[in-house]
C-alpha atoms as a PDB file:
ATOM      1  CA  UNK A   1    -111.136  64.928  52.356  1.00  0.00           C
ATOM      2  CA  UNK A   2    -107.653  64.919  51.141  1.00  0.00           C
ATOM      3  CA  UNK A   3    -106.330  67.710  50.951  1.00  0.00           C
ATOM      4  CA  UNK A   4    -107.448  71.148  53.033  1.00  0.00           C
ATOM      5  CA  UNK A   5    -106.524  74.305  51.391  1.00  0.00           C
ATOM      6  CA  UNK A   6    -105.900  77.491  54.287  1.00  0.00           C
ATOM      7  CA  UNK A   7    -106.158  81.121  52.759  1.00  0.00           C
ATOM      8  CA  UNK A   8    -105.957  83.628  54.916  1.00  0.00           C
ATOM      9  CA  UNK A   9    -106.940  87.375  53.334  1.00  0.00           C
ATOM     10  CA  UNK A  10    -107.516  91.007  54.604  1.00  0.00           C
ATOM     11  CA  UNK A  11    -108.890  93.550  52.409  1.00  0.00           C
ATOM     12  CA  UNK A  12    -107.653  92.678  49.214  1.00  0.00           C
ATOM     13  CA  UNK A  13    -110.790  91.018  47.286  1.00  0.00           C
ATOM     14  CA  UNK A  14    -109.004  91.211  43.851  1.00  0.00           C
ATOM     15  CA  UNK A  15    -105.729  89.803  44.406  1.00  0.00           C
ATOM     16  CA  UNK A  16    -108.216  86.848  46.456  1.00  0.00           C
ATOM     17  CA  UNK A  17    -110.218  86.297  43.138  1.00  0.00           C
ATOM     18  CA  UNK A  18    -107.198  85.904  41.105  1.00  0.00           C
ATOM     19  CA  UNK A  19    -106.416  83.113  43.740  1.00  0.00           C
ATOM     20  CA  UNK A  20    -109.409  81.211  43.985  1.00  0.00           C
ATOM     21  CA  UNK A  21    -110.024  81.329  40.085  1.00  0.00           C
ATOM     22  CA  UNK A  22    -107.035  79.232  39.907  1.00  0.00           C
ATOM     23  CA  UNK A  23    -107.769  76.934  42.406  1.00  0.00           C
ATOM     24  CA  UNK A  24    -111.019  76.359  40.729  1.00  0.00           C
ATOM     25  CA  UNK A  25    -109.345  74.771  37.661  1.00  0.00           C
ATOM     26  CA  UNK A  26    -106.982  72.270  39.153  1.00  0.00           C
ATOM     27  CA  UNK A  27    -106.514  68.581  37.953  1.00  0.00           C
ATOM     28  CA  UNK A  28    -107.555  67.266  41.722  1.00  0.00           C
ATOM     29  CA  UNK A  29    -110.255  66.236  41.802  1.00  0.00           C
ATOM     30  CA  UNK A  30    -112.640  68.600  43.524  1.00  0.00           C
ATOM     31  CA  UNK A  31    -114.536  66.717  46.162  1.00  0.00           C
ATOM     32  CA  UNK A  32    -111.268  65.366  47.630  1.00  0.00           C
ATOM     33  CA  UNK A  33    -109.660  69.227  49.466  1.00  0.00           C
ATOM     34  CA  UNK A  34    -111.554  72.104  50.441  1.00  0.00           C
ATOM     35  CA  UNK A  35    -110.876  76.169  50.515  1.00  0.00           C
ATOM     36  CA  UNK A  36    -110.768  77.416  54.265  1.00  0.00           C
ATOM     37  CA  UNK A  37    -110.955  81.259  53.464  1.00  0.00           C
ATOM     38  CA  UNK A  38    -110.327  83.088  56.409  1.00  0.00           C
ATOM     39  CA  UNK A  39    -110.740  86.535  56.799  1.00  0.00           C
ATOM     40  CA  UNK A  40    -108.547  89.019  58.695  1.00  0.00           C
ATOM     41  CA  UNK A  41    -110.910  91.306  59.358  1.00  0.00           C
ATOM     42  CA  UNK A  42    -111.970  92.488  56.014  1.00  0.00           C
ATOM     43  CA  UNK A  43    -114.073  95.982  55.618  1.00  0.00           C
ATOM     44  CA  UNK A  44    -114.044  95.434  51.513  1.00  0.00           C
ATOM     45  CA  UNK A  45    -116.088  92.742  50.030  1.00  0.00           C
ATOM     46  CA  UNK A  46    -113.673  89.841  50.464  1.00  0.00           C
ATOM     47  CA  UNK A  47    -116.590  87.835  51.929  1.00  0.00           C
ATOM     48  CA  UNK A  48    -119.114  88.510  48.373  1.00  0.00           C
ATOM     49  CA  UNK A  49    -116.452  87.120  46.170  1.00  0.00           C
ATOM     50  CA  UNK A  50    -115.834  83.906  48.401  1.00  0.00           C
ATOM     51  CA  UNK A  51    -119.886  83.486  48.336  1.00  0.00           C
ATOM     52  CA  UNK A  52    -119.756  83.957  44.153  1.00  0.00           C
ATOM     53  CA  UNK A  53    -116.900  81.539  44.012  1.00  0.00           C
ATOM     54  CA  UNK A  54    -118.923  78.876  46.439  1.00  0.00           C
ATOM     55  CA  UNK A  55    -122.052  78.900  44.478  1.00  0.00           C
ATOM     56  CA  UNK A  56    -120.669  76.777  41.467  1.00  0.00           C
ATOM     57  CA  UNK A  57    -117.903  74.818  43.269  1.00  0.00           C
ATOM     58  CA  UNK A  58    -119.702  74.485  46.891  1.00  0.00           C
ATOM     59  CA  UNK A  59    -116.066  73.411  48.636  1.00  0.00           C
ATOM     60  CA  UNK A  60    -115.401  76.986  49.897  1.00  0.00           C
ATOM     61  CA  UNK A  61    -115.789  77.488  53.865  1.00  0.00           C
ATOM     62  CA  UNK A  62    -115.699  81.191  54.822  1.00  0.00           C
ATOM     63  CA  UNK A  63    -114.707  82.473  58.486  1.00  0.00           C
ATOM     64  CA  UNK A  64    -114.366  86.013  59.628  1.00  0.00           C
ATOM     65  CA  UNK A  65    -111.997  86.954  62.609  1.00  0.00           C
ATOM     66  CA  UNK A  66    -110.965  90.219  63.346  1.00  0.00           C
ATOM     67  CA  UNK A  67    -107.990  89.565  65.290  1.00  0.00           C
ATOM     68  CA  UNK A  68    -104.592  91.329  63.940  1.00  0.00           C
ATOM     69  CA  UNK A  69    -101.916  89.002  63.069  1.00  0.00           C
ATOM     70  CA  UNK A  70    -101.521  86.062  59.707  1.00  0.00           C
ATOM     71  CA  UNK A  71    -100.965  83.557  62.572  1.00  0.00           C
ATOM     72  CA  UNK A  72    -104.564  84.027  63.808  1.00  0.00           C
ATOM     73  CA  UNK A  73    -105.856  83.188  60.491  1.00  0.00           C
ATOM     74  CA  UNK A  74    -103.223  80.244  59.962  1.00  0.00           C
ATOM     75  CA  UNK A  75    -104.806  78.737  63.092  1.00  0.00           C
ATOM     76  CA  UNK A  76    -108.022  79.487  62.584  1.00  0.00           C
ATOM     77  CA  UNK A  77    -107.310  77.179  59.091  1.00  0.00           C
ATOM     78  CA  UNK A  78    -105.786  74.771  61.231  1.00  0.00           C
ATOM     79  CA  UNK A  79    -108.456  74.077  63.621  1.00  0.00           C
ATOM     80  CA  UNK A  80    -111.363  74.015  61.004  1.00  0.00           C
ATOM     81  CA  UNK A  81    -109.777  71.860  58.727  1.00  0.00           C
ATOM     82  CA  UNK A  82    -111.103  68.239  58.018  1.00  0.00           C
ATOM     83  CA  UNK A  83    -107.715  66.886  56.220  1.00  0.00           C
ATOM     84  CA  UNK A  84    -105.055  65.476  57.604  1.00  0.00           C
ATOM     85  CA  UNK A  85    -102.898  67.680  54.831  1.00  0.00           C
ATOM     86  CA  UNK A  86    -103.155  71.270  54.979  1.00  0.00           C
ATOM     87  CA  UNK A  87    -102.120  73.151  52.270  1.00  0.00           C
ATOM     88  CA  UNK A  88    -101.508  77.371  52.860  1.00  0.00           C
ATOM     89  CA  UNK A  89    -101.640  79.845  50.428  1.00  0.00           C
ATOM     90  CA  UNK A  90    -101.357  83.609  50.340  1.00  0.00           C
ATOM     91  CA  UNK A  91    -103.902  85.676  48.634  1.00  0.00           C
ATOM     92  CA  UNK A  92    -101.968  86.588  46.052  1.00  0.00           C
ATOM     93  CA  UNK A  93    -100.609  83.574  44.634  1.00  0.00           C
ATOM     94  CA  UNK A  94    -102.032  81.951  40.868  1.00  0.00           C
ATOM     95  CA  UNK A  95    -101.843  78.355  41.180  1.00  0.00           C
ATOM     96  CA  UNK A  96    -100.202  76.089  38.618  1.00  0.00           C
ATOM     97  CA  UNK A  97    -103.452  73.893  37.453  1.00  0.00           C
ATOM     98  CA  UNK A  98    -101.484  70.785  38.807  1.00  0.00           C
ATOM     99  CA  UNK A  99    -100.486  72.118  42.229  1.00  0.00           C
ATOM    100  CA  UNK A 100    -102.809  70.451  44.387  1.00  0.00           C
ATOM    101  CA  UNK A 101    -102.147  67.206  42.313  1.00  0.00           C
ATOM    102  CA  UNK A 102     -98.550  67.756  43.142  1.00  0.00           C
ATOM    103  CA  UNK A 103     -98.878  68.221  46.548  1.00  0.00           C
ATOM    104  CA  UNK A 104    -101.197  65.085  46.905  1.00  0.00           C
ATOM    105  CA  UNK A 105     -98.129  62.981  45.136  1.00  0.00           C
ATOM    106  CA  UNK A 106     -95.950  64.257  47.338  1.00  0.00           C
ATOM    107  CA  UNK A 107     -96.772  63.011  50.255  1.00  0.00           C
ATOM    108  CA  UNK A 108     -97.204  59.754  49.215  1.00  0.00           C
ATOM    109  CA  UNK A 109     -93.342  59.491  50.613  1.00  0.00           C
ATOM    110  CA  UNK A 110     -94.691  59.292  54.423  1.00  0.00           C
ATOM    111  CA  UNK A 111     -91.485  60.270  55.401  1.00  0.00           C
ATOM    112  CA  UNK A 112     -92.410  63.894  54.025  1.00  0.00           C
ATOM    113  CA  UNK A 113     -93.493  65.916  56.145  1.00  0.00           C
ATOM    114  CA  UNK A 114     -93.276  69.557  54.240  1.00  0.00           C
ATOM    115  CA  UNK A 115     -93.922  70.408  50.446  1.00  0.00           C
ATOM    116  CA  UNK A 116     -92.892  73.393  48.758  1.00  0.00           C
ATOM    117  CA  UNK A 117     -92.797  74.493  44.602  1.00  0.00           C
ATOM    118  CA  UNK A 118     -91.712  77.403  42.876  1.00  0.00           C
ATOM    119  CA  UNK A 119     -92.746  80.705  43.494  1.00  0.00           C
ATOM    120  CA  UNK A 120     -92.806  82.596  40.493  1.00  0.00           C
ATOM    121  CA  UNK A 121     -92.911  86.030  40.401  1.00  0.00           C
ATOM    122  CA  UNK A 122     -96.174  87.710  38.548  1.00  0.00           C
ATOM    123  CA  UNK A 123     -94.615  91.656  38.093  1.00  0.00           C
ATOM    124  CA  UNK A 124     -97.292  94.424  38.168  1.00  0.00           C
ATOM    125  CA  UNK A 125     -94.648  96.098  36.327  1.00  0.00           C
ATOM    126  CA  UNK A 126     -91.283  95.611  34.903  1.00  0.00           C
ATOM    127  CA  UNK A 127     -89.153  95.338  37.981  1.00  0.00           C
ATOM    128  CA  UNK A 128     -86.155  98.040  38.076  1.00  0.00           C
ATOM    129  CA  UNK A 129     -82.593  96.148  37.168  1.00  0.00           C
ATOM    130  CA  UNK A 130     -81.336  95.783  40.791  1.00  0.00           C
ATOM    131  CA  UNK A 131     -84.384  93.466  41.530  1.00  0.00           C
ATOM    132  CA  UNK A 132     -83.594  91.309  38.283  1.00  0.00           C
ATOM    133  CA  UNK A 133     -79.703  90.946  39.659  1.00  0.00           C
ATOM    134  CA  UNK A 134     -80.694  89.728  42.768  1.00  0.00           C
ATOM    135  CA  UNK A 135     -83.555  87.458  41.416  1.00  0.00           C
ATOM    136  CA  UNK A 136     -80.250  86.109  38.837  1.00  0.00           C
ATOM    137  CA  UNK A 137     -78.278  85.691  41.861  1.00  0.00           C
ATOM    138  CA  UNK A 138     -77.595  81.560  42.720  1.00  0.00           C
ATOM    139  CA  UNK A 139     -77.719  80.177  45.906  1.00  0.00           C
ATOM    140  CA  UNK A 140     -77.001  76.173  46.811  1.00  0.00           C
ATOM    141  CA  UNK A 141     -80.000  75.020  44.806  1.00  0.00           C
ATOM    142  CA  UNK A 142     -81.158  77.696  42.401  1.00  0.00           C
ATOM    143  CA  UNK A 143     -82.867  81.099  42.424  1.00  0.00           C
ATOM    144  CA  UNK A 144     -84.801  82.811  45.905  1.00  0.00           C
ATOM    145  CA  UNK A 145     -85.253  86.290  46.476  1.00  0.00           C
ATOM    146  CA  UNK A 146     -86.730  86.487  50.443  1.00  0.00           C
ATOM    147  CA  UNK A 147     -87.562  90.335  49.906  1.00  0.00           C
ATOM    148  CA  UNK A 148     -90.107  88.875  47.908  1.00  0.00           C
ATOM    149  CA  UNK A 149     -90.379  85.441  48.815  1.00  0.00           C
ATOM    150  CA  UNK A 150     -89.736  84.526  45.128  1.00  0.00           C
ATOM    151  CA  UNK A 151     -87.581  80.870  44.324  1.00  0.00           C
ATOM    152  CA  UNK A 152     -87.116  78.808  41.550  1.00  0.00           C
ATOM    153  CA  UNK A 153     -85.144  75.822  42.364  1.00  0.00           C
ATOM    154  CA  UNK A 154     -85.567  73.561  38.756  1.00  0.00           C
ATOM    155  CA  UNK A 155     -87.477  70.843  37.086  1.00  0.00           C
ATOM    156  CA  UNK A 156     -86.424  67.912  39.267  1.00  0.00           C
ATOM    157  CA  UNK A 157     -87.719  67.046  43.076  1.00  0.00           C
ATOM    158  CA  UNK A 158     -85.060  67.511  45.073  1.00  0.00           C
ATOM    159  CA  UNK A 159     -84.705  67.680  49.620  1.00  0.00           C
ATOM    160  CA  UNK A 160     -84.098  70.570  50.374  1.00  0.00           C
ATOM    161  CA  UNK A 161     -83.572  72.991  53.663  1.00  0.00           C
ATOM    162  CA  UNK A 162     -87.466  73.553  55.061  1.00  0.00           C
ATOM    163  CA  UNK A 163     -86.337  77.164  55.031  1.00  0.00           C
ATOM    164  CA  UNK A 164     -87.238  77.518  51.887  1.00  0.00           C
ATOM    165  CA  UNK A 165     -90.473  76.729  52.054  1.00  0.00           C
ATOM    166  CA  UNK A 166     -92.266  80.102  52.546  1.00  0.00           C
ATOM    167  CA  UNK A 167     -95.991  81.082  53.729  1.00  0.00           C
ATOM    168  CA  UNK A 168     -96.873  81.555  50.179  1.00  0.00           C
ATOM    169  CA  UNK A 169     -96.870  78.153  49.056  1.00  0.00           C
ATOM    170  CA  UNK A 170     -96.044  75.959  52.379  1.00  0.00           C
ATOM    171  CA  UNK A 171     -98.153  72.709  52.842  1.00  0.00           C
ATOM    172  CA  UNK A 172     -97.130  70.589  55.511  1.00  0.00           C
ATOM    173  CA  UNK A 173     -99.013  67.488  57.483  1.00  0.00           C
ATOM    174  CA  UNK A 174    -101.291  68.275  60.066  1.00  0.00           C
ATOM    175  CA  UNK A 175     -99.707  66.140  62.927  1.00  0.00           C
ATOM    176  CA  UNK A 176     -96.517  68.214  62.148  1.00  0.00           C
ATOM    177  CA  UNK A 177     -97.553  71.558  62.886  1.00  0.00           C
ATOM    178  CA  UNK A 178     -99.421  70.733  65.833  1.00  0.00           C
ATOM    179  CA  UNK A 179     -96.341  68.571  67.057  1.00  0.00           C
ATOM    180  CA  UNK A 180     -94.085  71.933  66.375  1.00  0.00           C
ATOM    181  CA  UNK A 181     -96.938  74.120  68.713  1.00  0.00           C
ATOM    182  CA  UNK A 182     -98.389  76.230  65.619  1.00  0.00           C
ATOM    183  CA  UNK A 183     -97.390  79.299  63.949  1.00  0.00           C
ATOM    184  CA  UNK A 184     -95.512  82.534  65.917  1.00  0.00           C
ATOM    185  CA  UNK A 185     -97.267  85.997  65.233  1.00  0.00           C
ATOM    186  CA  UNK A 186     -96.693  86.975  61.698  1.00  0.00           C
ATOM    187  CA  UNK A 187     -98.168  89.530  59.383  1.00  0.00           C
ATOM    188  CA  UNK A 188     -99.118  92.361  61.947  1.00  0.00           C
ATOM    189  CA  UNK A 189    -100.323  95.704  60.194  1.00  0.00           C
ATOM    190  CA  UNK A 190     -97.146  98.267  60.114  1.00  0.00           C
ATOM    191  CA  UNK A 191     -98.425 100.239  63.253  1.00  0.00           C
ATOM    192  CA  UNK A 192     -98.751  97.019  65.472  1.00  0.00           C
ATOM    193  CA  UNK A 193     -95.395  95.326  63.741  1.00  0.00           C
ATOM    194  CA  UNK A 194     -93.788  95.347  67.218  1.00  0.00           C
ATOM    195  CA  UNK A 195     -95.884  92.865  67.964  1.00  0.00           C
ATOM    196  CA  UNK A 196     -94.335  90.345  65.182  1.00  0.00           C
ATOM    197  CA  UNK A 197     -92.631  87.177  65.519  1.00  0.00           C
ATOM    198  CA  UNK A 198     -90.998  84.755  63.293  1.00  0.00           C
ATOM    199  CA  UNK A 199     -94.036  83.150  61.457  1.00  0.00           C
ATOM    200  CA  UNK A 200     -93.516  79.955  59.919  1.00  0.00           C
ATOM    201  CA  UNK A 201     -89.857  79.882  60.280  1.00  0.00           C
ATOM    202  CA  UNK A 202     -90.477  78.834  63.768  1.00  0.00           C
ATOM    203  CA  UNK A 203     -92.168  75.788  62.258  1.00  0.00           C
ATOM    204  CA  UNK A 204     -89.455  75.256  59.379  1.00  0.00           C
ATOM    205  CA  UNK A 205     -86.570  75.326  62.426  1.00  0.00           C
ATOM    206  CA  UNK A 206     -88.759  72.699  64.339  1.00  0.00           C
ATOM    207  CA  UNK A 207     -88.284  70.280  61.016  1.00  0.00           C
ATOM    208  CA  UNK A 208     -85.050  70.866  60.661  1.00  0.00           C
ATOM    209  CA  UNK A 209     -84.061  70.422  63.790  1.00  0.00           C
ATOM    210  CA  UNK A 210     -86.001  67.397  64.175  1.00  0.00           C
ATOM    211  CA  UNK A 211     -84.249  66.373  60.726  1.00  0.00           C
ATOM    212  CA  UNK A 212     -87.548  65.415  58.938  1.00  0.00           C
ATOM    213  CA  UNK A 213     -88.144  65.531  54.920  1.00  0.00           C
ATOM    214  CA  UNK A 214     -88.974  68.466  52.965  1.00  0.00           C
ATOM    215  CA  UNK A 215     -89.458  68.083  49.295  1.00  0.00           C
ATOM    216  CA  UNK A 216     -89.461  70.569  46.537  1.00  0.00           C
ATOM    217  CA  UNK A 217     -92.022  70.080  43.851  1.00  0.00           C
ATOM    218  CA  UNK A 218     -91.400  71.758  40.658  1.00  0.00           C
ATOM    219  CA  UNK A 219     -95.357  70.826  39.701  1.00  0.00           C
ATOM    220  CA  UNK A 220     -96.494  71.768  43.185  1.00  0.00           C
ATOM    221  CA  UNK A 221     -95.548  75.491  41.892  1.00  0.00           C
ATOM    222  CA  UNK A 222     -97.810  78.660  42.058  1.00  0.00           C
ATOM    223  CA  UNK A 223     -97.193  82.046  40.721  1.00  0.00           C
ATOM    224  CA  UNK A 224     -96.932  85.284  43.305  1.00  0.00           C
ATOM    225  CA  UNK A 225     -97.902  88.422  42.285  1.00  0.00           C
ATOM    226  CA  UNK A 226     -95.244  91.599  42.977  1.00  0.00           C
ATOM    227  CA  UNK A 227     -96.844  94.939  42.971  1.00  0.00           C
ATOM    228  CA  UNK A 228     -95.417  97.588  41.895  1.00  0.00           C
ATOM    229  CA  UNK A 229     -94.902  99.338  45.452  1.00  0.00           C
ATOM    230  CA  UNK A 230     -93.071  96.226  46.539  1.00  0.00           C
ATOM    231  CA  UNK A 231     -90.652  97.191  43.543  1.00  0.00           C
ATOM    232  CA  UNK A 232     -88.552 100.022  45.355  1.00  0.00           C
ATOM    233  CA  UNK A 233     -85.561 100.307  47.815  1.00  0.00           C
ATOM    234  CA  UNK A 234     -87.738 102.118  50.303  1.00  0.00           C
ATOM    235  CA  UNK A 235     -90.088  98.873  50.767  1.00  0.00           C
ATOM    236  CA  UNK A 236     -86.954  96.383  50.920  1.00  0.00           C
ATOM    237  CA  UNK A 237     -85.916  98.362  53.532  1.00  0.00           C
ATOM    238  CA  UNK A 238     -89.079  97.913  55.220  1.00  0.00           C
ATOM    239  CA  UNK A 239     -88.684  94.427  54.680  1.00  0.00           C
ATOM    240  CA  UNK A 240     -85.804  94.195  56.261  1.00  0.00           C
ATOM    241  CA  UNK A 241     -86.714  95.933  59.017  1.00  0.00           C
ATOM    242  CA  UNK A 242     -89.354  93.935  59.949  1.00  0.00           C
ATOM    243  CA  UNK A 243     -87.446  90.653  59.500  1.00  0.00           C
ATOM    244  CA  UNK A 244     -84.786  92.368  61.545  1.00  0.00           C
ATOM    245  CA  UNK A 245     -87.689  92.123  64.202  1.00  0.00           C
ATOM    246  CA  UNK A 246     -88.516  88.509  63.706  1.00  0.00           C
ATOM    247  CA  UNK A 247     -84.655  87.937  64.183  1.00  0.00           C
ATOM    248  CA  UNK A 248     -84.801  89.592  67.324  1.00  0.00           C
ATOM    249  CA  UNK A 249     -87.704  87.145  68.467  1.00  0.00           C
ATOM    250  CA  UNK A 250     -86.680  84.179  66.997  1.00  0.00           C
ATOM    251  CA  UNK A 251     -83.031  85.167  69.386  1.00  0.00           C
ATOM    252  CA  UNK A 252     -84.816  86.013  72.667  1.00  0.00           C
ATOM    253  CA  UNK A 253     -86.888  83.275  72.677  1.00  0.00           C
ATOM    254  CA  UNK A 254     -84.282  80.935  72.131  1.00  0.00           C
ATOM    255  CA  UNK A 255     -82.218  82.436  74.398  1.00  0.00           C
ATOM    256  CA  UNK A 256     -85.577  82.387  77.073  1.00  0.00           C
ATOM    257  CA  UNK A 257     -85.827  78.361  76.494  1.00  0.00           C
ATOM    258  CA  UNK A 258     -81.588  77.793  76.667  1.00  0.00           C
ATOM    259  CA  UNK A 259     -81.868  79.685  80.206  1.00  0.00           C
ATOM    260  CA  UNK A 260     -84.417  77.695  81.263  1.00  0.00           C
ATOM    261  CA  UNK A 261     -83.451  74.381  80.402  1.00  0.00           C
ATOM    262  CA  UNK A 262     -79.946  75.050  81.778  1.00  0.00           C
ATOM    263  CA  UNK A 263     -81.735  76.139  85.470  1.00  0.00           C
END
């Protein structure tokens, strides 16, 4: 097994189908990566569609844990997975048909160590003309709205800062994340966000601070889909609430391990 593909979902079977449909007409071959779906604790029928999918292509594995928190599913991919390559996906993303080949290529380069692509946005709507502005704006290597974890960095592989690499489309080798101790809480429900950490920049710090290579792909590129209630000022501000609470982990934690290692 090459390559192991790590969804994890809660409750939203649609978007899911959407996701695996895609995955189900890439250009890798499909006896060399598997689907790890694992679901969040689901009460729609996440775990039907999964079974539908598995019947023709047979390399979907299903796992149900109830657990709050996208970290609990990340690991739960982790630990089940059979490749040394782990590729993670949101359930909302449309994969390019060449992704998966892209990813494989990759990391042919053994000194990479993270892969990221574009992530396209797929409106529900058209998007009011504040959201286009900021999607127009240009940072050092091309388009990124984090709002909506949306970047388009060109047609060329290029290095680039691991903090760019977001959940949506983030594969990484195995060795890696368990060297950089896993995932911190992520993606709690709203009423148990004070529970959240940073996610998988805590992983993406750990790279760059160890100075390893990240690649961007412009093949290993998916699409993410933007509803339409992720389209207004009150969610951004959301948004940025909650990442204000990551920031405030990410801060006490590393002020926790300076204290420490200075006594």
């Amino acid at each position: 097994m090459k390559l192991s593909v790590i969804i994890p979902t809660r409750n939203r079977a649609n978007l899911l189908h959407m996701t695996l449909k895609s995955i189900a007409l890439q250009t890798f071959p499909i006896n060399e990566f598997e689907v790890i779906v694992v679901d969040n604790g689901s009460t729609d029928n996440t775990k039907q569609v999964v079974e539908n999918f598995n019947k023709d292509k047979k390399n979907i594995r299903y796992f149900y844990d109830p657990t709050p928190g996208l970290h609990v599913g990340r690991h739960r991919g982790l630990k089940e997975a059979n490749a040394e390559l782990l590729v993670y996906a949101d359930d909302d993303i449309e994969a390019f048909p060449d992704w998966l080949e892209a990813v494989w290529e990759s990391f042919q380069d053994n000194e990479v160590v993270l892969v990221g692509g574009k992530n396209l946005p797929k409106w529900e709507a058209e998007p009011p003309y504040w959201i286009y502005e900021m999607w127009m704006e240009i940072n050092n290597y091309g388009h990124s709205l984090g709002y909506l974890s949306i970047l388009d960095f060109g047609d060329e592989i290029i290095e680039i800062d691991p903090g760019y690499v977001w959940g949506c489309n983030f594969s990484i080798r195995k060795k890696t994340l368990l060297e950089a101790k896993g995932f911190h809480p992520d993606g709690f429900p709203q009423d148990m966000i004070k529970y959240r950490g940073d996610g998988e920049t805590s992983v993406t710090n750990y790279i760059q601070n160890k100075k390893y290579k990240t690649i961007y792909n412009p093949k290993a590129s998916v699409y993410h889909f933007v509803p339409k209630n992720r389209m207004t000022i009150d969610y951004f501000c959301k948004r940025a609430f909650n990442q204000g609470i990551s920031n405030s982990f990410s801060d006490i934690r590393k002020k926790l391990l300076n204290d420490k290692k200075n006594n």
